[in-house]
N, C-alpha and C. Protein backbone atom coordinates (compact mmCIF):
# COMPACT_ATOMS: atom_id res chain seq x y z
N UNK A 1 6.24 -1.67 -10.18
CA UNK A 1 7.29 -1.61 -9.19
C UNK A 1 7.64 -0.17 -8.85
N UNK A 2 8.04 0.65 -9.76
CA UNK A 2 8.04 1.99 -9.52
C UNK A 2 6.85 2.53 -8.44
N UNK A 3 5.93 2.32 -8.68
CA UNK A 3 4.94 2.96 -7.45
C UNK A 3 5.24 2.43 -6.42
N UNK A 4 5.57 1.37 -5.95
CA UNK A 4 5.77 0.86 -4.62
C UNK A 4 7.50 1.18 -4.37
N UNK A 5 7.89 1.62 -5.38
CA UNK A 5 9.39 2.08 -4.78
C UNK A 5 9.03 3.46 -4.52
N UNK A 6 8.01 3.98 -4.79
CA UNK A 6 7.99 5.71 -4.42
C UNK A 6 7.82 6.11 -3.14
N UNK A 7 6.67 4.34 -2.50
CA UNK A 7 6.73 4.29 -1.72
C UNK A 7 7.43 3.94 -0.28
N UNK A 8 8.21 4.08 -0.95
CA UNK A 8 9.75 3.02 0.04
C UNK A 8 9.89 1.66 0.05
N UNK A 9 9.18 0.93 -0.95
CA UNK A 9 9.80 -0.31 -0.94
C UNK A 9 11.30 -0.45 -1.93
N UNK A 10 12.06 -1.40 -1.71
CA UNK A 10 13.01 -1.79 -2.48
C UNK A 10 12.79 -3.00 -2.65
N UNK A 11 13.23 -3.28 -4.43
CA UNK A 11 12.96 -4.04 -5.15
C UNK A 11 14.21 -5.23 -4.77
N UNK A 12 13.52 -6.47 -4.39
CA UNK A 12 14.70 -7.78 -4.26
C UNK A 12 13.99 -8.47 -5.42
N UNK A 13 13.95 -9.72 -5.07
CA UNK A 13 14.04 -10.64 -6.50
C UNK A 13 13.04 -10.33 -7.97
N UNK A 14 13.57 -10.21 -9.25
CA UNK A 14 12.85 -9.36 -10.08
C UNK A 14 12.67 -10.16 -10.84
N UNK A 15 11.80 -10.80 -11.57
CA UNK A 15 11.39 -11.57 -12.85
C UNK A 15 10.92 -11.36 -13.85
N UNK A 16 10.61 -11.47 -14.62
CA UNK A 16 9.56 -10.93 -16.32
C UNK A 16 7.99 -11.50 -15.62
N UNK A 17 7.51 -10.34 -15.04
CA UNK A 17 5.94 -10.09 -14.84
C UNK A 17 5.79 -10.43 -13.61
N UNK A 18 7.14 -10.18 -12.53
CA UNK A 18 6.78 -10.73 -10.96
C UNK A 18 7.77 -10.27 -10.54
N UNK A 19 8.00 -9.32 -9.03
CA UNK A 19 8.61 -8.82 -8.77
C UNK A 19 8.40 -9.25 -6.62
N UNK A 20 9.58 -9.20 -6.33
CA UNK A 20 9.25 -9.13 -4.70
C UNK A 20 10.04 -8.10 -4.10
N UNK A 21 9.25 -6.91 -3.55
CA UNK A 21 9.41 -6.12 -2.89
C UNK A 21 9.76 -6.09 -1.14
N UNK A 22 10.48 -4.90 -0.77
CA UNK A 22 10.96 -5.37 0.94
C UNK A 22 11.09 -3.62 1.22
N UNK A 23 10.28 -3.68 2.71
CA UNK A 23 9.89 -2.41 3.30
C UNK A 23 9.97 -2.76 4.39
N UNK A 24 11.67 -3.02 5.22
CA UNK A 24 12.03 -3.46 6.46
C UNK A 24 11.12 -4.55 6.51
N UNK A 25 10.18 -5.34 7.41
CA UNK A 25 9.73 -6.52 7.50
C UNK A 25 8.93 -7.00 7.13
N UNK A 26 8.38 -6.13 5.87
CA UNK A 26 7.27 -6.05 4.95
C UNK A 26 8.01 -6.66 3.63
N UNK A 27 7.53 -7.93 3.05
CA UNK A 27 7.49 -8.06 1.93
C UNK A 27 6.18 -8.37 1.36
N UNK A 28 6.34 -7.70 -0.06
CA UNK A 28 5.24 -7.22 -0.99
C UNK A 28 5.99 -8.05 -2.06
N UNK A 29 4.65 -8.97 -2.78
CA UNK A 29 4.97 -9.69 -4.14
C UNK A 29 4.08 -8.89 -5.28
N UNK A 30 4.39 -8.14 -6.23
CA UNK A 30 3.09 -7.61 -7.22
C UNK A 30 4.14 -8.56 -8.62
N UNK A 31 2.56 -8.81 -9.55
CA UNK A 31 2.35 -9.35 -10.42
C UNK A 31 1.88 -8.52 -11.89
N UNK A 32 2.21 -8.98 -12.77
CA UNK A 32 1.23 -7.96 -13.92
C UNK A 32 0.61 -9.21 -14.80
N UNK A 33 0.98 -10.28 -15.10
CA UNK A 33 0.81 -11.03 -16.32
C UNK A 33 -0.86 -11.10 -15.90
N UNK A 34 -1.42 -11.39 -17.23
CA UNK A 34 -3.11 -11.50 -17.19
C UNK A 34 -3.95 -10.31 -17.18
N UNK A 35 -3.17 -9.46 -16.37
CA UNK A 35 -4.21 -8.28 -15.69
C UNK A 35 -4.20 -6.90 -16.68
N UNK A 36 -3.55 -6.95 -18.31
CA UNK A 36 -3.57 -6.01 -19.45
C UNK A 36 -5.01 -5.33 -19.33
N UNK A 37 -6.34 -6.06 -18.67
CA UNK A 37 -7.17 -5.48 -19.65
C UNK A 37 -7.69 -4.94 -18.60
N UNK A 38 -6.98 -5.06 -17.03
CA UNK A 38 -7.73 -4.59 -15.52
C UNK A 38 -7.99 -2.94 -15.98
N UNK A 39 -9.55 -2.69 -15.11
CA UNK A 39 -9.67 -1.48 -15.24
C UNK A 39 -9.50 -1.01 -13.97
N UNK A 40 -8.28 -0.34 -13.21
CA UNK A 40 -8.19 0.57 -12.21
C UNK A 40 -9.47 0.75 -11.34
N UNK A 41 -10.77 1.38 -12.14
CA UNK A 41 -11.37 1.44 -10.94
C UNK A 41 -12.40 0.92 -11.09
N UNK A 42 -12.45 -0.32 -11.32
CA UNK A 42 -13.67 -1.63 -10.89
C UNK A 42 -12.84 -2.81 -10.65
N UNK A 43 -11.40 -2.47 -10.07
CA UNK A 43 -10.79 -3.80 -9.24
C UNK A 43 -11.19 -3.73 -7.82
N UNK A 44 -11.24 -4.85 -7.59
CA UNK A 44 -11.26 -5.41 -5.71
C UNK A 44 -9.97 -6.03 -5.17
N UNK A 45 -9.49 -6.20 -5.76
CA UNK A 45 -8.08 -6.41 -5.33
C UNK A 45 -7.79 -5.59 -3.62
N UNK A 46 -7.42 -6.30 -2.82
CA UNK A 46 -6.67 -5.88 -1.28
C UNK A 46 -6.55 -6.71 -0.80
N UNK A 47 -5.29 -5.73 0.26
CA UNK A 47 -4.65 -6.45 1.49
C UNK A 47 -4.40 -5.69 2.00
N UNK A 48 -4.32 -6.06 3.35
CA UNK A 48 -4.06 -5.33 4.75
C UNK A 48 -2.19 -5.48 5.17
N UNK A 49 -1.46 -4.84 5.73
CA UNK A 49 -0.18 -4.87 6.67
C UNK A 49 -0.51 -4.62 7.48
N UNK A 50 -0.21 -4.97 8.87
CA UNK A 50 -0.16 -4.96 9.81
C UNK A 50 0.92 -4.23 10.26
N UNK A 51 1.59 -2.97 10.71
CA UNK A 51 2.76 -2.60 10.77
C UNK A 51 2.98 -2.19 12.47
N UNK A 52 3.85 -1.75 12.91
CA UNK A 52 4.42 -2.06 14.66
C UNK A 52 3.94 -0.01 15.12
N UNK A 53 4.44 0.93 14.01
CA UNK A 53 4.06 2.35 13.75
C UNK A 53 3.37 2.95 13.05
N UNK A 54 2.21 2.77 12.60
CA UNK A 54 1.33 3.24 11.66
C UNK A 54 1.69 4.73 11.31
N UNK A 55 2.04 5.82 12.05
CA UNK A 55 2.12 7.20 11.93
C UNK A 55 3.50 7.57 10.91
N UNK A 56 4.92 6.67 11.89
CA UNK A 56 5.68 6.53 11.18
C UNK A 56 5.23 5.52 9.37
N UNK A 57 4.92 4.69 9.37
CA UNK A 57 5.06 4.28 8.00
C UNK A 57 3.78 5.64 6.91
N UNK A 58 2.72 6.12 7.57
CA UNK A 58 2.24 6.90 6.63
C UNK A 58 3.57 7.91 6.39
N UNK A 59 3.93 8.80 7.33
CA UNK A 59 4.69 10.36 7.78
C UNK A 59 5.62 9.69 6.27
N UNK A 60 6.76 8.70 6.16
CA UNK A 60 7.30 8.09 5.27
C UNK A 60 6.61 8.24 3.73
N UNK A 61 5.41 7.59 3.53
CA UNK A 61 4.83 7.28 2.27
C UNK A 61 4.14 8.49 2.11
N UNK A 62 3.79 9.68 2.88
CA UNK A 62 3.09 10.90 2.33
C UNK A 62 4.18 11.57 1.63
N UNK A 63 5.23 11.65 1.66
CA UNK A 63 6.70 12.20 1.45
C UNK A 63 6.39 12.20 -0.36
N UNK A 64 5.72 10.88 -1.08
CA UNK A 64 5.66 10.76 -2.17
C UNK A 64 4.93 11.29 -3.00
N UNK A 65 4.02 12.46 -1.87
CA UNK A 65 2.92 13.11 -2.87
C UNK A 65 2.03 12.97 -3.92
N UNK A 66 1.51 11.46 -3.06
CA UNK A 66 0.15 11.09 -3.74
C UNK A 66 -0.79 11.71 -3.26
N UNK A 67 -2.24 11.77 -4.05
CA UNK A 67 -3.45 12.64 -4.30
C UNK A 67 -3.98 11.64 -2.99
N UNK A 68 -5.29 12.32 -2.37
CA UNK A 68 -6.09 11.75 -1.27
C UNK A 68 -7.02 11.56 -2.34
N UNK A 69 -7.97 11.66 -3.33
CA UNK A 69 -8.67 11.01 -3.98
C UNK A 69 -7.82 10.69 -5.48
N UNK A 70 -8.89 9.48 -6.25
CA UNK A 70 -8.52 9.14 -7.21
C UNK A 70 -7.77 7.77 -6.86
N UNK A 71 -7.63 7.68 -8.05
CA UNK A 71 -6.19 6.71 -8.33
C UNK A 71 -5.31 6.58 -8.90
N UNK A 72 -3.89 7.15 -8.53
CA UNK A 72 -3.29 6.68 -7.05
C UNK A 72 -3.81 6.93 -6.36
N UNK A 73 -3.92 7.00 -4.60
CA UNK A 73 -4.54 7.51 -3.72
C UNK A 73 -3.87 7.21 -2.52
N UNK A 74 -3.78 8.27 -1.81
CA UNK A 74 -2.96 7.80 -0.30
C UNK A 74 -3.73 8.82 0.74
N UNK A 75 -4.73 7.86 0.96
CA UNK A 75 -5.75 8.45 2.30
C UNK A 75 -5.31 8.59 3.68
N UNK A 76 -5.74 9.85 4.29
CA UNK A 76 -5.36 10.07 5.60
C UNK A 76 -5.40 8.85 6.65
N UNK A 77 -4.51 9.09 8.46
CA UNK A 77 -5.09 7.81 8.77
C UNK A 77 -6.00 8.23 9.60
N UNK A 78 -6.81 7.34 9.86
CA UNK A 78 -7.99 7.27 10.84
C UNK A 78 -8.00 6.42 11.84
N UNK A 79 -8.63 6.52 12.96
CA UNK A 79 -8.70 5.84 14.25
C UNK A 79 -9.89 5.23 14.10
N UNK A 80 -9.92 4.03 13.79
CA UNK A 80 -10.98 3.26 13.23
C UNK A 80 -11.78 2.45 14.89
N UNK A 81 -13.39 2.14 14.73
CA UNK A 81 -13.99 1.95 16.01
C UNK A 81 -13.73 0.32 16.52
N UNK A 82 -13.06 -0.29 15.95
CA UNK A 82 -12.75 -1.74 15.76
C UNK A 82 -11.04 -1.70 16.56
N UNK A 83 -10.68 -0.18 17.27
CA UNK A 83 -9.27 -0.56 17.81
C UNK A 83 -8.41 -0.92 16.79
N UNK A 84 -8.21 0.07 15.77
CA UNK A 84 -7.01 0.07 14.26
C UNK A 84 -6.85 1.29 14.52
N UNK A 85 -5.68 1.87 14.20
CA UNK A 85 -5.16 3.11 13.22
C UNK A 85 -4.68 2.69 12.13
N UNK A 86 -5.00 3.42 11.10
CA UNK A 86 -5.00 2.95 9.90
C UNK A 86 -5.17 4.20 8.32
N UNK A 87 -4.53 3.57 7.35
CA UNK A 87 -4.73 4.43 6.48
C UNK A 87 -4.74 3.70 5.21
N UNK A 88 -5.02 3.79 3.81
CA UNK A 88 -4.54 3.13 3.02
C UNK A 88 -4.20 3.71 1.85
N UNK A 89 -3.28 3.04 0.59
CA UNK A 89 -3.25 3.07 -0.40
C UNK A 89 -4.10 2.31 -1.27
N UNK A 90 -4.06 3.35 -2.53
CA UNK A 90 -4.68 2.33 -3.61
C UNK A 90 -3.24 2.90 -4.68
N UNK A 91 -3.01 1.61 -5.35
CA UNK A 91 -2.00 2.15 -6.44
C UNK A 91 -2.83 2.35 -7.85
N UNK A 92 -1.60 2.15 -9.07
CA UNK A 92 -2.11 2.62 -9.80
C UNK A 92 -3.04 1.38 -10.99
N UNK A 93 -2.94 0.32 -10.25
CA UNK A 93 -3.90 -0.83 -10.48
C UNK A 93 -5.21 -0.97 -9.73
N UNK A 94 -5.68 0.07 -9.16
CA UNK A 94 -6.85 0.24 -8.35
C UNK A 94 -6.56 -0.67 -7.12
N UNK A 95 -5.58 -1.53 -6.81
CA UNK A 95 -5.49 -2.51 -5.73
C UNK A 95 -5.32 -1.85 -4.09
N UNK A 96 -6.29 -2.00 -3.65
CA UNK A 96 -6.47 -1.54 -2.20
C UNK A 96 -5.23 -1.97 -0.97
N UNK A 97 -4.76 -1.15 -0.63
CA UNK A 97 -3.71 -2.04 0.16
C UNK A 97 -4.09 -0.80 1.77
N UNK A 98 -4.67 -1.29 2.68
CA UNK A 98 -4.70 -0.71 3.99
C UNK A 98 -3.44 -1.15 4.90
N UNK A 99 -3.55 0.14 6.04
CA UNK A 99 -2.23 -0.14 6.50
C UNK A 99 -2.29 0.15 8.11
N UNK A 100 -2.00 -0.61 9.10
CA UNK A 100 -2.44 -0.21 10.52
C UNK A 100 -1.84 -0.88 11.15
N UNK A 101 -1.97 -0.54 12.69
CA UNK A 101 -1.53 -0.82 13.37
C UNK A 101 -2.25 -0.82 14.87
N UNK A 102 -2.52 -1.37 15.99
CA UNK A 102 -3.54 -1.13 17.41
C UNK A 102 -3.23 0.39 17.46
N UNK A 103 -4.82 0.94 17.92
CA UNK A 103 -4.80 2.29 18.36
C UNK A 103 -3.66 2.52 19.58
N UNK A 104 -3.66 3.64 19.80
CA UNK A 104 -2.97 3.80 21.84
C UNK A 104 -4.48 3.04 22.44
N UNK A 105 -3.69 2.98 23.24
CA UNK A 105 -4.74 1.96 24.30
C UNK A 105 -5.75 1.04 24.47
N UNK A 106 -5.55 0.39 22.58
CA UNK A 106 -6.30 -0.64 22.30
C UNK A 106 -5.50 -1.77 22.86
């Protein structure tokens, strides 16, 4: 939970090994139970948001001074050829989370 609060989420309903997170119209559910023996970097774990400002929600989450490689990781965004802008995180569970929104004039 801490990593995703670094990232501007705030923590709403909290349980023993389950937590639901809220980032204006973004809610995020992360889990831990089972996953003791996950190794960071041979998970596949992702998901995509769809967000309305892509520039604004990175400009926000770079503020937290995560590394562009490794893991954590908070990669630049890119203007992807599929009509996305986009960028993503990986936290500190290796879990891929991309983040975008339509280019201009897609």
């Amino acid at each position: 939970m801490a990593f995703w609060e670094r990232l501007g989420f705030v923590a709403g309903s909290v349980y023993p090994g389950y937590a639901v997170l809220h980032r204006g119209a973004i809610e995020l559910h992360v889990s831990s139970p089972g996953f003791e023996s996950l190794d960071p970097a041979s998970s596949y774990a992702m998901c995509y948001l769809r967000v309305d400002d892509v520039d604004a929600v990175y400009a926000s989450m770079a503020l937290a001074g995560l590394p562009t490689e490794g893991i954590p990781r908070l990669a630049p965004i890119v203007d992807q050829p599929w009509g996305l802008r986009e960028f993503h995180v990986v936290d500190e569970n290796g879990t891929l989370v991309r983040i975008g929104s339509l280019s201009p004039g897609a």
